[in-house]
Every structure is written in C-alpha cells, then in structure tokens.
N, C-alpha and C. Protein backbone atom coordinates (compact mmCIF):
# COMPACT_ATOMS: atom_id res chain seq x y z
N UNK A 1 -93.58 -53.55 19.78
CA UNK A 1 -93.66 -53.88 18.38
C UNK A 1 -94.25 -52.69 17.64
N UNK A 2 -93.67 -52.73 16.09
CA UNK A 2 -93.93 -50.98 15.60
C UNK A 2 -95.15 -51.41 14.67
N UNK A 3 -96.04 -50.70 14.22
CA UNK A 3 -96.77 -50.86 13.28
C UNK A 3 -96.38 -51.57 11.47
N UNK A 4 -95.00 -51.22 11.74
CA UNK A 4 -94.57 -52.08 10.53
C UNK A 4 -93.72 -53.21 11.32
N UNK A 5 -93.81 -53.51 12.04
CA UNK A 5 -93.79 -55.14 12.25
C UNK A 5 -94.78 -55.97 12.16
N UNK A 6 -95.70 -55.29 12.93
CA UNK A 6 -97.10 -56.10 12.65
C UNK A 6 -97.69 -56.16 11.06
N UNK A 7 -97.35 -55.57 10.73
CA UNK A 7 -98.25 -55.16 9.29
C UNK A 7 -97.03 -56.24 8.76
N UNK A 8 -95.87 -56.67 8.59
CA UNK A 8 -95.48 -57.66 8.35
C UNK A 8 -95.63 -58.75 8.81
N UNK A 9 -95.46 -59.00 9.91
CA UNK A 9 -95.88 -60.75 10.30
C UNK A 9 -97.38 -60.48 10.07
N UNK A 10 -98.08 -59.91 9.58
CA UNK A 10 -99.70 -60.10 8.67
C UNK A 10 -99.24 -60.75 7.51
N UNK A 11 -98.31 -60.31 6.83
CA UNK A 11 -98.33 -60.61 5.93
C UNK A 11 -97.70 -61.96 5.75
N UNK A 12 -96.73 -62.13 6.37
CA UNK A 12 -96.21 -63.62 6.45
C UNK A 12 -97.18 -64.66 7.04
N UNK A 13 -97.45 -64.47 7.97
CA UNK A 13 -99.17 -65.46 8.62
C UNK A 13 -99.93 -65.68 7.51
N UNK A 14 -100.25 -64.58 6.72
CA UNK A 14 -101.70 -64.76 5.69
C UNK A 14 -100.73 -65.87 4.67
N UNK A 15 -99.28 -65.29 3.77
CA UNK A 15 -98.48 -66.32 2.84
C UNK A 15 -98.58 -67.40 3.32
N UNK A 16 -98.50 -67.77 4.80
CA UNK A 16 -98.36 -69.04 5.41
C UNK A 16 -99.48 -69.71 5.38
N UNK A 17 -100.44 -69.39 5.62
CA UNK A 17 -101.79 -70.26 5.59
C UNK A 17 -102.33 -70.32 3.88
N UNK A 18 -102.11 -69.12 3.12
CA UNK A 18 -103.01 -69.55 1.92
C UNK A 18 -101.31 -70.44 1.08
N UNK A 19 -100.61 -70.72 1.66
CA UNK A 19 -99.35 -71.79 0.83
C UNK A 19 -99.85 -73.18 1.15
N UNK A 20 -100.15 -73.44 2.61
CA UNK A 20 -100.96 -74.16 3.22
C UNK A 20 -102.02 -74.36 2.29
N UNK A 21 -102.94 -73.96 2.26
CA UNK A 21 -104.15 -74.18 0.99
C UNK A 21 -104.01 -74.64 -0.10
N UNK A 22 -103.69 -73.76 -0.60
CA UNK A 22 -103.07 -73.84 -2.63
C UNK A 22 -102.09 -75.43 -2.21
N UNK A 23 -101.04 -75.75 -1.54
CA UNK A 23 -100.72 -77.35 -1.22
C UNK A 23 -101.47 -78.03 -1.32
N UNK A 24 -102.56 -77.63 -0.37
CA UNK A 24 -103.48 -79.16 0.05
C UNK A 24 -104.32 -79.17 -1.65
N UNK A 25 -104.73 -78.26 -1.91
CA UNK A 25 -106.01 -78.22 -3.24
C UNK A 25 -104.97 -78.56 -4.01
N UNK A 26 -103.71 -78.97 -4.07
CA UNK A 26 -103.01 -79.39 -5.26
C UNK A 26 -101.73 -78.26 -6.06
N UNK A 27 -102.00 -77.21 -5.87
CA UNK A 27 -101.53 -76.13 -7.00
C UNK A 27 -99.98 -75.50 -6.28
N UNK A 28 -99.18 -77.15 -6.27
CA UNK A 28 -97.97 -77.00 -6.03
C UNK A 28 -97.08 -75.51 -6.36
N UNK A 29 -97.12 -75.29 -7.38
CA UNK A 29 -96.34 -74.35 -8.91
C UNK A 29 -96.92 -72.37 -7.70
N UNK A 30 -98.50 -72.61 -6.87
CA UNK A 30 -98.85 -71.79 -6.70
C UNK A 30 -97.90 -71.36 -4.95
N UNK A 31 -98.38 -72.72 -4.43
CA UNK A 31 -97.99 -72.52 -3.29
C UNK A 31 -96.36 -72.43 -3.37
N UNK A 32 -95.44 -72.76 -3.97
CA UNK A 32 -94.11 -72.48 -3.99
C UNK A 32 -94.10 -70.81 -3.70
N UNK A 33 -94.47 -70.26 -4.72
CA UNK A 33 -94.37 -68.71 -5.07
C UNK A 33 -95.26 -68.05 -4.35
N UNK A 34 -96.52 -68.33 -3.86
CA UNK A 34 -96.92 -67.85 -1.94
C UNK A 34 -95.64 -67.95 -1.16
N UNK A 35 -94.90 -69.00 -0.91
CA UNK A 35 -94.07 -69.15 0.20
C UNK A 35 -93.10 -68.74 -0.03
N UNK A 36 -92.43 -68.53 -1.59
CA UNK A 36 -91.21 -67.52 -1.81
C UNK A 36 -91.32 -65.92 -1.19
N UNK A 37 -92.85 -65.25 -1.68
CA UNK A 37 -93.49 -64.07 -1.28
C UNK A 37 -92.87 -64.52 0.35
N UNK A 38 -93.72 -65.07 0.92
CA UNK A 38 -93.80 -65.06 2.23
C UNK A 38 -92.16 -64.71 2.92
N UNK A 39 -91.18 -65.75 2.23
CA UNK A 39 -89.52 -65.61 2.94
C UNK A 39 -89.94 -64.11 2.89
N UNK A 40 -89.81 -64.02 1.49
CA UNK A 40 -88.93 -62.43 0.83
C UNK A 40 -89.72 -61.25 1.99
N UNK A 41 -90.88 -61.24 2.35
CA UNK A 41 -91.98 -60.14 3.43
C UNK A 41 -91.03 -60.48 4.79
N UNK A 42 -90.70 -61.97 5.36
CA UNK A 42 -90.06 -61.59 6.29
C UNK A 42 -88.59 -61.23 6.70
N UNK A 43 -87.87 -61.37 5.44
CA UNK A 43 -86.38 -60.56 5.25
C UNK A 43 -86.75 -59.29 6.22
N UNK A 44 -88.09 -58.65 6.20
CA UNK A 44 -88.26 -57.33 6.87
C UNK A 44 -88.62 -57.41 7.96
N UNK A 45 -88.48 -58.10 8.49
CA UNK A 45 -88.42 -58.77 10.09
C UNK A 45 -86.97 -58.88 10.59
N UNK A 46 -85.78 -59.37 10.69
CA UNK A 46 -85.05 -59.47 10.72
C UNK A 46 -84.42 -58.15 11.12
N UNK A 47 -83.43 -58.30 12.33
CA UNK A 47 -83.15 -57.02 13.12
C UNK A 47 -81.84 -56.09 11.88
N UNK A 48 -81.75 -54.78 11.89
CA UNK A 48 -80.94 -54.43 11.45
C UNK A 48 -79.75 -54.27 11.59
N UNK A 49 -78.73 -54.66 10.96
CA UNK A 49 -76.94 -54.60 11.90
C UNK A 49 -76.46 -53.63 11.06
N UNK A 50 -75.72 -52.52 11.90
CA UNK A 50 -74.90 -51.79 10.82
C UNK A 50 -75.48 -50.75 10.03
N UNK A 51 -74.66 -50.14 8.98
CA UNK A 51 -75.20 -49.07 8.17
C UNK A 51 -75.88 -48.14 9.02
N UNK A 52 -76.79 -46.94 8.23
CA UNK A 52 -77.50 -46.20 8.52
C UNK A 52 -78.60 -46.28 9.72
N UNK A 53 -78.85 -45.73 10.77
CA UNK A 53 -79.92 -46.16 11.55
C UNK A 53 -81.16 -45.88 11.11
N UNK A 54 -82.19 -46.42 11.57
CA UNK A 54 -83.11 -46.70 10.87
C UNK A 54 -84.59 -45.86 11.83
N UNK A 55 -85.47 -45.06 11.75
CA UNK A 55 -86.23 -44.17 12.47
C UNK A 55 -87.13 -45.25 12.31
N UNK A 56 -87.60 -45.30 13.76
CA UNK A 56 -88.64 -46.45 14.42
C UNK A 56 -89.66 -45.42 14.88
C-alpha cells in the first residue's frame, strides 16, 4: 500500500465516523455532505483502468 492510499482511506475512516456523529447529534443536512466528501475521497481508491499510467 502507497502512502497515498493510506492517506486516503484516513480520510474516508475519519468522513465515516464524524457522518456517524453529526447523525446521531441530529445534524442530518451535515452528515449527508460528510458522507458525500467521504464517496467523492474514495473515488481515489479505486484501481485505475486504461489511459495514461500512473507513477506509484
């Protein structure tokens, strides 16, 4: 695993737990748009097909 994988699933773990939060305390409107953040961070997870290769 490369340093920008990890540094992404950080970032998706942390969206995931404080969406988790902001839910439970109520602040629906908040946690939606944590967990939109969160998809959109792990789009960069997802293996690359095609195009240009990519320097790992």
């Amino acid at each position: 695993m490369s340093l920008a994988q990890a540094s992404w699933i950080t970032v998706v773990a942390i969206c995931a737990i404080a969406t988790a939060v902001t839910a439970i305390a109520g602040y629906a409107g908040y946690a939606a748009t944590i967990a939109a953040v969160g998809v959109a961070a792990s789009v960069n997870l997802l293996p690359h097909h095609g195009g240009q290769p990519t320097e790992d």
